[in-house]
Protein backbone atom coordinates (compact mmCIF):
# COMPACT_ATOMS: atom_id res chain seq x y z
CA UNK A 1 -6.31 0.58 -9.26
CA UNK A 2 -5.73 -2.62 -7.80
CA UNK A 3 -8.32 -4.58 -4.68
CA UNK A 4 -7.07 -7.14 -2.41
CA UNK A 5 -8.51 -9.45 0.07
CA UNK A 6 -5.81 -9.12 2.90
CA UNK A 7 -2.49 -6.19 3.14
CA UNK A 8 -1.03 -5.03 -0.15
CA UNK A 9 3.00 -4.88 -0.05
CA UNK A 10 4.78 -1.98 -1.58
CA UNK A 11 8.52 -2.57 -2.72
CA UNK A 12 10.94 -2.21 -4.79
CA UNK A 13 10.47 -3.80 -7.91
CA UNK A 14 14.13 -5.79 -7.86
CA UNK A 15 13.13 -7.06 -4.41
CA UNK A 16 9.40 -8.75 -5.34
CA UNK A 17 11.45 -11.79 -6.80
CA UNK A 18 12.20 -12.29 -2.99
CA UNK A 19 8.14 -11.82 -2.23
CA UNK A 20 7.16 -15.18 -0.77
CA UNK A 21 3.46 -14.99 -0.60
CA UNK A 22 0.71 -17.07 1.58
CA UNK A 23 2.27 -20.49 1.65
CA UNK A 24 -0.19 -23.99 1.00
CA UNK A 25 -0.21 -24.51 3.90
CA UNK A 26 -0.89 -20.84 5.81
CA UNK A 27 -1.51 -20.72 8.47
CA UNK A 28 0.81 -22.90 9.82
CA UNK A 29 3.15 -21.52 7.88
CA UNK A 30 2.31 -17.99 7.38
CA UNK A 31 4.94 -17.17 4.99
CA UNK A 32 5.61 -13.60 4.30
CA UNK A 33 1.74 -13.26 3.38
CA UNK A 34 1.37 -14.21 7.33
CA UNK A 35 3.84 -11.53 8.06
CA UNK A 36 2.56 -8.37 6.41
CA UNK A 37 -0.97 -9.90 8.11
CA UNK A 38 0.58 -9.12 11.11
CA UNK A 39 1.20 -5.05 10.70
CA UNK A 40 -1.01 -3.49 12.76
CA UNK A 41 -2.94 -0.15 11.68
CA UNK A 42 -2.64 1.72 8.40
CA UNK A 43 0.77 1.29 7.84
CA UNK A 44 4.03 -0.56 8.85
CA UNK A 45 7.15 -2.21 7.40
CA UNK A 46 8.62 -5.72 7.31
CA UNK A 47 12.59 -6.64 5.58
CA UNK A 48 11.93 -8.09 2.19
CA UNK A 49 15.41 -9.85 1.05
CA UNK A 50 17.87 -6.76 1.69
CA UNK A 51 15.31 -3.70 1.41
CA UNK A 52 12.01 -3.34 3.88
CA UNK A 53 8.37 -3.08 2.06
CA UNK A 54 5.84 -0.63 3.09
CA UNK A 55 2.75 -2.66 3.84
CA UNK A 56 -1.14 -1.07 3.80
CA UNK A 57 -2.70 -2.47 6.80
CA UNK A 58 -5.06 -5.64 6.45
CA UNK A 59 -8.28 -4.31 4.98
CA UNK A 60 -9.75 -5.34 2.29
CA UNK A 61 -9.99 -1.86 -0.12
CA UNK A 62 -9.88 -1.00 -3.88
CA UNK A 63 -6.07 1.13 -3.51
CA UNK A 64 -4.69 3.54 -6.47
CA UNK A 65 -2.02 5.84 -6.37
CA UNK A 66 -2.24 9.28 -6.76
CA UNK A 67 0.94 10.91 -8.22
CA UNK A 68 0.00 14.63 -8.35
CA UNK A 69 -0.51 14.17 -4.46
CA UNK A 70 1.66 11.15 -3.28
CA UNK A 71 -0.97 9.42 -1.81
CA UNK A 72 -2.17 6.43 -2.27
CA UNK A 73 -5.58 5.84 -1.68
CA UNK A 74 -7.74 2.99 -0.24
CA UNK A 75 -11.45 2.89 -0.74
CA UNK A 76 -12.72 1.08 2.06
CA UNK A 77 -16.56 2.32 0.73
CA UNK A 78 -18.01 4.25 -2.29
CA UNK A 79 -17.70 3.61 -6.15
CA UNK A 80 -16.45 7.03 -7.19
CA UNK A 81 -13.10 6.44 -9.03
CA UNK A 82 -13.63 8.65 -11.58
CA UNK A 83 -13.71 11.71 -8.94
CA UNK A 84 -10.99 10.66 -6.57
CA UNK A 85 -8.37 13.16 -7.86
CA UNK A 86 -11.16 16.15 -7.32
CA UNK A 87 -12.17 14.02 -4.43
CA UNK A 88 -8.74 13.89 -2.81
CA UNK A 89 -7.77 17.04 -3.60
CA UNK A 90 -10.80 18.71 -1.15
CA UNK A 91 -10.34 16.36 1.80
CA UNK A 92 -6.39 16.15 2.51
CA UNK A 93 -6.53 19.59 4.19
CA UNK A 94 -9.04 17.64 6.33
CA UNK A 95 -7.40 14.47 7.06
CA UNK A 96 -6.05 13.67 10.81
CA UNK A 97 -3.07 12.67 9.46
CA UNK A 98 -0.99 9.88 11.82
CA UNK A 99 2.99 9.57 11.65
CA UNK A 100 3.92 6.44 10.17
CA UNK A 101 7.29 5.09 9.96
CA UNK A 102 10.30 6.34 7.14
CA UNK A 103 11.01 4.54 4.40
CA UNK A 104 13.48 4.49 2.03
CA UNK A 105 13.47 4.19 -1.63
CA UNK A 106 15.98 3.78 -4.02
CA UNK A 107 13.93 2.28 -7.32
CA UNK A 108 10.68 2.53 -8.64
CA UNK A 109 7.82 0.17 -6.73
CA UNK A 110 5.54 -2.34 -6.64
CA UNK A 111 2.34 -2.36 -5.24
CA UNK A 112 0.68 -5.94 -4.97
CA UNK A 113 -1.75 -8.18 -2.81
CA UNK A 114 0.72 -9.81 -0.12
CA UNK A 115 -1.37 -13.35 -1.35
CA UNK A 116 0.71 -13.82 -4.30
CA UNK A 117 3.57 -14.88 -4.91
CA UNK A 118 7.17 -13.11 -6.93
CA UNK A 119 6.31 -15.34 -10.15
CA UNK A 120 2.46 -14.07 -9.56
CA UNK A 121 3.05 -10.64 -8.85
CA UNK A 122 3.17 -9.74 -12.63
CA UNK A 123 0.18 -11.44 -14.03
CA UNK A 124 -2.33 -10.26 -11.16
CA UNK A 125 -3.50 -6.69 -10.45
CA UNK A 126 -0.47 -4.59 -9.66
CA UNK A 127 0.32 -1.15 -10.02
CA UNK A 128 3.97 0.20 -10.77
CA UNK A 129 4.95 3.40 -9.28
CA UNK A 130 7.61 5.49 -9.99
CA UNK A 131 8.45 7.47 -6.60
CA UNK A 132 11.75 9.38 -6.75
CA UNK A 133 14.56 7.57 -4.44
CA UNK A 134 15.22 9.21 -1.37
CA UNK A 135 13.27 8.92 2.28
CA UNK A 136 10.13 9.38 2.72
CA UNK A 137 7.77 10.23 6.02
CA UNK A 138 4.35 7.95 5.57
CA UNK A 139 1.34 9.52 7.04
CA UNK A 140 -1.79 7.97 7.34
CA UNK A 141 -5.59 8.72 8.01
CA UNK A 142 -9.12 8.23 7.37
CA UNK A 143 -11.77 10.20 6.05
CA UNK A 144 -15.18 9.77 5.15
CA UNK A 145 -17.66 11.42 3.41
CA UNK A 146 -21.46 10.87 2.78
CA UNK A 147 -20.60 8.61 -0.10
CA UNK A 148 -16.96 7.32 0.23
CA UNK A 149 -15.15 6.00 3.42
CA UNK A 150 -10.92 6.21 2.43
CA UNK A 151 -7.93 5.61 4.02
CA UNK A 152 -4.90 8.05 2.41
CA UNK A 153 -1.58 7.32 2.65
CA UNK A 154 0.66 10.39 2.04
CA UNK A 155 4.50 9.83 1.04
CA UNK A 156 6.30 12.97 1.77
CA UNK A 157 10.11 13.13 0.46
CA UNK A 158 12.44 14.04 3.22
């Protein structure tokens, strides 16, 4: 599980060398920190170098990736990681799902707090994920419970 303060980026690992973080001297120069900021929603994508990074909107949340469902999953409220999977598994036939964009993937992934930079990425919380390459539709919704509040991000292979 990772947390971040702002949007976490998601792309491919070759491309995070080309990851330029929150510059010194944000906001006047917002960097490409500023420009994953700007993604509005759940979901949206910006170019990184030659390939385009799924970013997870700009709100704050605890986010780990569920393989067995291809979701990724950001805990806006609640303290019940050790039940997500069971958790999960009851509410995605509940979830208003929205259509995101597609994105395509040809390597396994990075995800990583937009704040750092491609020398950073590494050393801070990160997780690697190993999606299969191919496009994939991104869905994303809300749900909340009486003691968790999550957004889910589904990655369906197309």
């Amino acid at each position: 599980m990772t947390s971040a303060g702002g949007p976490l980026i998601l792309v491919a690992g070759s491309t995070c060398t080309q990851w330029g973080e929150a510059p010194r001297n944000y906001p006047d120069d917002e960097g490409d920190y500023g420009r994953g900021c700007e993604v509005e929603g759940y979901v949206g994508l910006i170019d990184v170098g030659t390939s385009e990074a799924l970013v997870l909107g700009d709100m704050p949340a605890r986010t780990t990736f569920l393989p067995e469902f291809n979701v990724l999953v950001r805990e806006i409220a609640g303290d019940d990681e050790a039940e997500l999977p069971d958790l999960v598994a009851g509410l995605l036939p509940k979830v208003d799902w929205e259509s995101g964009p597609s994105w395509s993937v040809t390597e396994p992934v990075i995800l990583f707090d937009a704040v750092y930079d491609s020398t950073g990425i590494k050393n801070e919380e990160h997780l690697d994920i190993d999606l299969t390459p191919g496009e994939y539709a991104i869905e994303a919704g809300r749900i909340e419970t009486p003691g968790e509040y999550l957004v889910l991000v589904r990655l369906t292979r197309i």
